[in-house]
Protein backbone atom coordinates (compact mmCIF):
# COMPACT_ATOMS: atom_id res chain seq x y z
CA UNK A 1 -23.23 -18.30 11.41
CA UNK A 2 -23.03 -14.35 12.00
CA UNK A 3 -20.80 -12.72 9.84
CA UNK A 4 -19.43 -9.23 11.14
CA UNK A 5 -21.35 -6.70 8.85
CA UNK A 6 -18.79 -4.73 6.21
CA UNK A 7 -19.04 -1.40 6.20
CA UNK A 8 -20.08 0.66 3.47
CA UNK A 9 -17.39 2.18 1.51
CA UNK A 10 -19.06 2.77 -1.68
CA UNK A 11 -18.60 6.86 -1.39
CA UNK A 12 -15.40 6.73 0.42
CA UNK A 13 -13.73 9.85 -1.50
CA UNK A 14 -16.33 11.86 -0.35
CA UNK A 15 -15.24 11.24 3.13
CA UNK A 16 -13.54 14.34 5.04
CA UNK A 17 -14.07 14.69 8.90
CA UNK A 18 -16.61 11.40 8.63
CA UNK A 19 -19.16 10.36 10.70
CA UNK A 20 -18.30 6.74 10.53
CA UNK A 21 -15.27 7.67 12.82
CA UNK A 22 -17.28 8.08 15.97
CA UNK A 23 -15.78 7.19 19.78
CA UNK A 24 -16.60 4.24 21.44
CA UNK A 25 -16.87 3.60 25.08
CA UNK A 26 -14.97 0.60 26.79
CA UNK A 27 -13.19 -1.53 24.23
CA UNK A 28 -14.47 0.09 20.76
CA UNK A 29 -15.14 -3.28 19.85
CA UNK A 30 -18.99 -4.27 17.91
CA UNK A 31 -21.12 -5.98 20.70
CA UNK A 32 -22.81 -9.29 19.98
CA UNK A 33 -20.20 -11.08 17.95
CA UNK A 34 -17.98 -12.18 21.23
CA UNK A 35 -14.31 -11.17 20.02
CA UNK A 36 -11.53 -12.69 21.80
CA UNK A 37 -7.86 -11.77 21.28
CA UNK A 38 -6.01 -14.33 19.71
CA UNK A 39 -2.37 -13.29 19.20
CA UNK A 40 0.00 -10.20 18.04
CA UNK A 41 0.64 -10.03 14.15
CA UNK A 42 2.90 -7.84 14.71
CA UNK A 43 4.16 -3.64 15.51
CA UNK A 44 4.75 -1.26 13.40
CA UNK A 45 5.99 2.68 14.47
CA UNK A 46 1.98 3.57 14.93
CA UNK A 47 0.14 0.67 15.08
CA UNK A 48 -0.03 -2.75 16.90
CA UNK A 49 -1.63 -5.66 14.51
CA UNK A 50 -3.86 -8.51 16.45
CA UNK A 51 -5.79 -11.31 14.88
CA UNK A 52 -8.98 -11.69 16.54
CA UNK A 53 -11.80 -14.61 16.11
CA UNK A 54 -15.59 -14.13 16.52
CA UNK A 55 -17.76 -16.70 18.60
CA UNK A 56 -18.41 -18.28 15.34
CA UNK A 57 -15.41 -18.83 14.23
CA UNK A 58 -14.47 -15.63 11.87
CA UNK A 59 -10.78 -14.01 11.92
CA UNK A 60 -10.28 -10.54 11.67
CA UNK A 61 -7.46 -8.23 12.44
CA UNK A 62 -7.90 -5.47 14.93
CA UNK A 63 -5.32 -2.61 13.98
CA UNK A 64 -4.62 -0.49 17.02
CA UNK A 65 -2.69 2.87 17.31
CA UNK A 66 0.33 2.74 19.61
CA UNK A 67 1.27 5.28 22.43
CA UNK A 68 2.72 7.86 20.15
CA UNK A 69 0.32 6.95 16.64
CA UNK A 70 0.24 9.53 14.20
CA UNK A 71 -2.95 8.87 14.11
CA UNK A 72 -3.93 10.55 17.06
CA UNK A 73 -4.05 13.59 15.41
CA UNK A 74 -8.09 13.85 13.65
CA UNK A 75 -7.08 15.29 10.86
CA UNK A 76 -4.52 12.17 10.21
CA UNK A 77 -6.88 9.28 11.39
CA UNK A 78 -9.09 11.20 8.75
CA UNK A 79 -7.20 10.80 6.02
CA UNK A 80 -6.22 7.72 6.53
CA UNK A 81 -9.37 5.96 6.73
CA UNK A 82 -10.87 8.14 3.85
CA UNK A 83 -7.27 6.59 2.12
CA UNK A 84 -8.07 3.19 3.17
CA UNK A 85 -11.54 2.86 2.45
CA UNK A 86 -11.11 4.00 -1.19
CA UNK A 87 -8.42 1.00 -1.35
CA UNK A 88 -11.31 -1.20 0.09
CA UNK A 89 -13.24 0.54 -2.37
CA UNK A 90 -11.75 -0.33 -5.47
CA UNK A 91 -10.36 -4.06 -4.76
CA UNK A 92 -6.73 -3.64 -3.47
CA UNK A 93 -7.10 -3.42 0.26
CA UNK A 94 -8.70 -6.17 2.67
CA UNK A 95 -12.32 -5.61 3.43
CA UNK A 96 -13.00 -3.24 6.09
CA UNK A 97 -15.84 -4.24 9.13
CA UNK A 98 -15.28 -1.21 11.49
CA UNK A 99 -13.37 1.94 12.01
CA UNK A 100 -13.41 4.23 14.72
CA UNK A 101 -11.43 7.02 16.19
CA UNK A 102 -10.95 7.99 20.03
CA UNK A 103 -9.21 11.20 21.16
CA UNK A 104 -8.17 10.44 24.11
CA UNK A 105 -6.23 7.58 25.53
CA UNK A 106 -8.67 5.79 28.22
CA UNK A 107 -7.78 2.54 30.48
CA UNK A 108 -9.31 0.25 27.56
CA UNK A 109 -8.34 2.10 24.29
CA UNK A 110 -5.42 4.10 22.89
CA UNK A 111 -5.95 7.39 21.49
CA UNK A 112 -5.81 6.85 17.55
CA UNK A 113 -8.02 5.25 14.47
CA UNK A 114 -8.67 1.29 15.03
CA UNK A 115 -9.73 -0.41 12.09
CA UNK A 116 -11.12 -4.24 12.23
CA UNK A 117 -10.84 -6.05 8.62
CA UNK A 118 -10.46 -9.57 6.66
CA UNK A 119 -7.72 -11.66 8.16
CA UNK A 120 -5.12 -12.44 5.53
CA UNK A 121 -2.41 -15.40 6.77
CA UNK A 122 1.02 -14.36 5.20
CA UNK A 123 2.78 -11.78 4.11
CA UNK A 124 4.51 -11.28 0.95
CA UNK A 125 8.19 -10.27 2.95
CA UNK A 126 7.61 -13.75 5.10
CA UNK A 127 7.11 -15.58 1.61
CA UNK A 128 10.17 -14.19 0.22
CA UNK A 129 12.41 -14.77 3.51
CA UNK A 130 10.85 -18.38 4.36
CA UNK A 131 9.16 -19.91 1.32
CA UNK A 132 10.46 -18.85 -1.70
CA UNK A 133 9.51 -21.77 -4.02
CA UNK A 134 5.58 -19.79 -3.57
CA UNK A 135 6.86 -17.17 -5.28
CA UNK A 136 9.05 -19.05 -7.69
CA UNK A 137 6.29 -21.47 -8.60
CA UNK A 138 3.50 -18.45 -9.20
CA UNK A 139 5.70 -15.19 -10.41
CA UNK A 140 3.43 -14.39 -13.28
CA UNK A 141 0.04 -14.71 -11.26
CA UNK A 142 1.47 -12.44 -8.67
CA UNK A 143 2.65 -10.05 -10.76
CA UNK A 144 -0.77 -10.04 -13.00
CA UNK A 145 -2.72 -9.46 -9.69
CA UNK A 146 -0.06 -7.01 -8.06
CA UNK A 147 0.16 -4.21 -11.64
CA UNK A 148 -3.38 -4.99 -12.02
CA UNK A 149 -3.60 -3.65 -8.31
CA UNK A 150 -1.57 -0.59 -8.88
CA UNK A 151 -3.25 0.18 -11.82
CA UNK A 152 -6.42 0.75 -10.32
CA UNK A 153 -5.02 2.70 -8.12
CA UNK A 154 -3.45 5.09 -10.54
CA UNK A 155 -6.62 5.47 -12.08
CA UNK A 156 -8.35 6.42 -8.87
CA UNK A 157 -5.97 8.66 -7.96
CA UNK A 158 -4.28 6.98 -5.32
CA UNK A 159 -0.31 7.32 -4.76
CA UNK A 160 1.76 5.24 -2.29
CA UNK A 161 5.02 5.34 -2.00
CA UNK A 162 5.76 3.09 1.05
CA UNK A 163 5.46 -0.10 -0.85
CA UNK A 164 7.50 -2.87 0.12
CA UNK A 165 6.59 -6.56 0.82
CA UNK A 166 5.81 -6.27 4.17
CA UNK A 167 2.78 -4.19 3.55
CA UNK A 168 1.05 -6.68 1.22
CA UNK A 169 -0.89 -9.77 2.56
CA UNK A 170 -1.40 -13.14 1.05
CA UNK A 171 -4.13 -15.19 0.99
CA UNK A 172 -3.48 -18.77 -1.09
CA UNK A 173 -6.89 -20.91 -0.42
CA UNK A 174 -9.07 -21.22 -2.94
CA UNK A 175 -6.95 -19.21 -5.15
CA UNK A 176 -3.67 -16.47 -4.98
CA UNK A 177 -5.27 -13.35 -3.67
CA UNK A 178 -3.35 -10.05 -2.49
CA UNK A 179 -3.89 -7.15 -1.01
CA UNK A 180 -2.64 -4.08 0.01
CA UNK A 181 -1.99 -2.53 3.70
CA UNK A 182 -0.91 0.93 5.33
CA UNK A 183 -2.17 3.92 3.62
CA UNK A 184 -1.20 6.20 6.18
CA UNK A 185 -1.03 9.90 5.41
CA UNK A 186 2.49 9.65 6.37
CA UNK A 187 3.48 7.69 2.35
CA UNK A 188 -0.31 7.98 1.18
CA UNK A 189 -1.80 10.47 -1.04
CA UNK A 190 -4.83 10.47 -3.03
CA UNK A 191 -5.74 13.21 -5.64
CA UNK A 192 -7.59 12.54 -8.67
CA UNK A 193 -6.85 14.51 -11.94
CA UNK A 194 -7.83 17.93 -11.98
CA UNK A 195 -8.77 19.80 -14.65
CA UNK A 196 -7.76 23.76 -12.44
CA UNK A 197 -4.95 21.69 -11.78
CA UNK A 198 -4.67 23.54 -8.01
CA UNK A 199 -1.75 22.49 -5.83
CA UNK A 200 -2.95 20.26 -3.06
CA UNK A 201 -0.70 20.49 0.36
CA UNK A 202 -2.16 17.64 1.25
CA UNK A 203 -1.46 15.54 -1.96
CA UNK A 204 2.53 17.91 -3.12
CA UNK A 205 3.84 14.92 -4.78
CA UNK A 206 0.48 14.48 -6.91
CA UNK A 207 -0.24 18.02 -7.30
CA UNK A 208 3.90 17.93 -8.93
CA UNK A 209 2.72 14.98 -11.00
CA UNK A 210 0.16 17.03 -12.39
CA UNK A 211 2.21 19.67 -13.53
CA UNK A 212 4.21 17.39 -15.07
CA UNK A 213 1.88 15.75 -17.09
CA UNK A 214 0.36 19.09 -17.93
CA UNK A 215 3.36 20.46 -19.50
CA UNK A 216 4.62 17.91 -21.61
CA UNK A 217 1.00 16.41 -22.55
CA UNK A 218 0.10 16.14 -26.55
CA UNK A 219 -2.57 14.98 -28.33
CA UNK A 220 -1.85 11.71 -28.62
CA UNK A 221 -1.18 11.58 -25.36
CA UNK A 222 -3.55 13.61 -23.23
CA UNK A 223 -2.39 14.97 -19.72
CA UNK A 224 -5.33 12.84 -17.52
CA UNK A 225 -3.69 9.77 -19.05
CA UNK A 226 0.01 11.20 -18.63
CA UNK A 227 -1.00 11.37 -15.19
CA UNK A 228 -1.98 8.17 -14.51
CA UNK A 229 0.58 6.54 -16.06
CA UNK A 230 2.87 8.47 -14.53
CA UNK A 231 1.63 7.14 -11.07
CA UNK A 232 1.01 3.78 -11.93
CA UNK A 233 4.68 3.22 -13.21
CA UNK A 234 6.71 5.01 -10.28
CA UNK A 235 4.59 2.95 -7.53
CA UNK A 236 5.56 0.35 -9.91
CA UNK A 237 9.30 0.87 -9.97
CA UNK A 238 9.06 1.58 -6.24
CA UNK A 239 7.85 -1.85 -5.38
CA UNK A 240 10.00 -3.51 -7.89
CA UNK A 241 12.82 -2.21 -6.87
CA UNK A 242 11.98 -2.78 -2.53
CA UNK A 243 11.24 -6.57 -3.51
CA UNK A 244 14.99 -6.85 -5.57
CA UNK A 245 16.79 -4.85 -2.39
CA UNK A 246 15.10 -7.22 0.15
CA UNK A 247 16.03 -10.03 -1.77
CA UNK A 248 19.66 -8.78 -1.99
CA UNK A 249 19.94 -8.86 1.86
CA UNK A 250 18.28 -12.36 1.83
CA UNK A 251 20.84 -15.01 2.02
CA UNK A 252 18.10 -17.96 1.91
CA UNK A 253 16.35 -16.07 -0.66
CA UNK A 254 19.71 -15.54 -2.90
CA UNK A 255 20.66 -19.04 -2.07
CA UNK A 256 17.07 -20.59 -3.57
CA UNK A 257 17.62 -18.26 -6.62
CA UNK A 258 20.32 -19.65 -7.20
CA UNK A 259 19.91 -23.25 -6.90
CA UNK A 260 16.58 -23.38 -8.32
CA UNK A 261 17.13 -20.63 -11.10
CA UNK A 262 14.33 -18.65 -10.16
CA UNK A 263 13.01 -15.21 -10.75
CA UNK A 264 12.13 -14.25 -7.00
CA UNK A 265 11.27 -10.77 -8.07
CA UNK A 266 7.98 -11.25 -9.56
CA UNK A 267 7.81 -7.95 -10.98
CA UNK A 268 11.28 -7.76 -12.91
CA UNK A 269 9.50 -8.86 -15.82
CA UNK A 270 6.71 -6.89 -15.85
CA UNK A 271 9.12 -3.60 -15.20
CA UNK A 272 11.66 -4.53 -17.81
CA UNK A 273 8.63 -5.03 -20.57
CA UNK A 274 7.35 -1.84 -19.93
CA UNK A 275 10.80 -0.08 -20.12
CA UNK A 276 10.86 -1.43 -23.52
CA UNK A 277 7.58 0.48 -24.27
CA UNK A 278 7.99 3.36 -22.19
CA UNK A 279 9.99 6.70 -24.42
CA UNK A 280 12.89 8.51 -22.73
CA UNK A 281 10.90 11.43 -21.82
CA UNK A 282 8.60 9.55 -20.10
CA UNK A 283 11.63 8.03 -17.85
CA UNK A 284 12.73 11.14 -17.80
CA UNK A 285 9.52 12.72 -15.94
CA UNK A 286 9.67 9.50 -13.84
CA UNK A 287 13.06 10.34 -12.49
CA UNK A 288 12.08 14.01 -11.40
CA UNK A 289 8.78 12.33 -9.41
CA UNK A 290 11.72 9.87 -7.74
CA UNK A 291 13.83 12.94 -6.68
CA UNK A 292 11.13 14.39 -4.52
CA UNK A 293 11.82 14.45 -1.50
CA UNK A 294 9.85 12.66 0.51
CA UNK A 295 10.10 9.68 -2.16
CA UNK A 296 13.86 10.20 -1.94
CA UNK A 297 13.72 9.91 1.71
CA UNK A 298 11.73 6.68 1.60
CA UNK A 299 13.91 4.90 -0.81
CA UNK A 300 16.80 6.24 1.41
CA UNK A 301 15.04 5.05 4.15
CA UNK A 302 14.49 1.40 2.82
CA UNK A 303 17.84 1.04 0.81
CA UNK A 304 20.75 3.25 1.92
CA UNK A 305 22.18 6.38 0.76
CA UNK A 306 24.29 4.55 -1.50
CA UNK A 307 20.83 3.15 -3.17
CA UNK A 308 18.84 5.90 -3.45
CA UNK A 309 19.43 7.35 -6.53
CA UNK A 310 17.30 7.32 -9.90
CA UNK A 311 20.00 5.09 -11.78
CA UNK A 312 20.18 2.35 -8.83
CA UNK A 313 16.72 2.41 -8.24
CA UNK A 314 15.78 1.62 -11.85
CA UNK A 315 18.50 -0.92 -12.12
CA UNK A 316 17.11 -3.00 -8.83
CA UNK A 317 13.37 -2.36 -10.28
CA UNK A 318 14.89 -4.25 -13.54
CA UNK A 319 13.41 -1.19 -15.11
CA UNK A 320 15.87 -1.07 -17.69
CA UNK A 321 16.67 -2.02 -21.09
């Protein structure tokens, strides 16, 4: 059986304008391994999601830009696929195959970045809305496999802020195994620590984060690991408190809660232990990352105006004490 190579990702932060992302004539797609179309996963605002199966049998999904894709822009499809192969990189994204970028719309391709990768069956919102007892029956897996996710990504210097259910994928057989989507430029930064500690306009919210932990670092607590920590817990609290707020508009969700007295939130736990460890100045620093704007904008976005703030956000996130 011929498996579709994976592409090499092992430098991925090195990446800028990359020579990976090369056009492709016809359909972009690697020769010799007979793709076929399947079905639509599913649309987002840029991108259209397809699964697609190999003449041997092997599922991938081809992500395509849309008409209007941010990604049509170099410098965006750029950053997203240096963004997304440091995710492949370091465990929390699904394993990448192919990645190319074409200018120009053509009669066979849409201008944009198309990525082929590992095909992952579910998705963490259609467990929550449809089979809750998943969740119910494996909360403390999940949220072992989800922090320990995020935490690697704090320590690599990668910041997302557009995390919500929808953009992590499930995979149940052999064993629970999740990963994370969308690390568009858009909600994506990635800037590891910096000892000049220069402002990034590419990576503002990180670049504030830094100044942050620069200013109120000690010795006992040294600003590289301020940082970090500082990153890992607000994408923490951000996905916490998305999960709780989609469960709040879920009447089968609420309704299985209920009944079964389960914890559908699978990181309310983990949140409201590390509130208990976590010092007031440190929630303190995490509320004035959580009033930037363009986080402010995305948890307005997601969960109302009347939502947004620091005190409502914390309370859905069960980040409390």
């Amino acid at each position: 059986m011929t498996l579709l190579p994976i592409l090499d990702v092992e430098h991925a932060s090195q990446y800028q304008r990359t020579t990976l992302i090369q056009p492709r004539k016809g359909s972009g797609l690697p020769s010799g391994y007979g793709l076929r179309e399947i079905k639509l996963l599913g649309k987002g605002s840029n991108n259209a999601v397809y699964l697609y199966k190999t003449k041997h049998g092997q599922e991938v999904v081809v992500r395509k830009p849309r008409r209007k894709s941010d990604t049509q822009r170099v410098g965006n499809a750029t950053w997203e696929f240096r963004n997304t192969a440091i995710a492949v990189a370091i465990g929390v994204a699904p394993v990448m195959y192919d990645a190319w970028y074409t200018r120009h719309t053509t009669t066979d391709q849409k201008g944009g970045l198309h990525i082929i990768c590992d095909y992952y069956p579910k998705d963490m919102h259609t467990l929550l809305m449809e089979s809750p007892e998943v969740i119910s029956e494996n909360t403390d897996e999940i949220a072992s496999i989800v922090s320990k996710a995020l935490r690697r990504m704090a320590e690599n210097g990668l910041f997302c802020y557009d995390l919500k259910p929808s953009n992590m994928v499930v995979r149940e057989d052999p064993k629970m195994d999740i990963k994370f989507i969308d690390f568009g430029r858009d909600f994506c930064e990635w800037r590891p620590y910096s000892d000049q500690n220069e402002h990034l306009d590419r990576a503002p919210i990180l670049s504030f984060v830094q100044s942050l932990a620069d200013d109120n670092a000690n010795t006992r607590y040294p600003a590289k690991e301020l940082y970090v920590d500082l990153i890992y817990i607000t994408m923490l609290v951000l996905l916490s408190s998305n999960i709780a707020y989609t469960l709040d508009q879920s009447s089968t969700a609420s309704r299985h809660s209920f009944a079964e007295n389960a914890i559908l939130n699978f990181m309310a736990s983990t949140l409201k232990s590390l509130r208990a460890q976590v010092d007031v100045k440190q929630v303190r620093l995490i509320k004035e990352i959580l009033r930037q704007r363009d986080i402010r904008d995305t948890l307005r976005h997601y969960m109302g105006r009347r939502n947004c703030g620091t005190k409502r956000c914390f309370y859905y996130a069960a980040f409390t004490l």
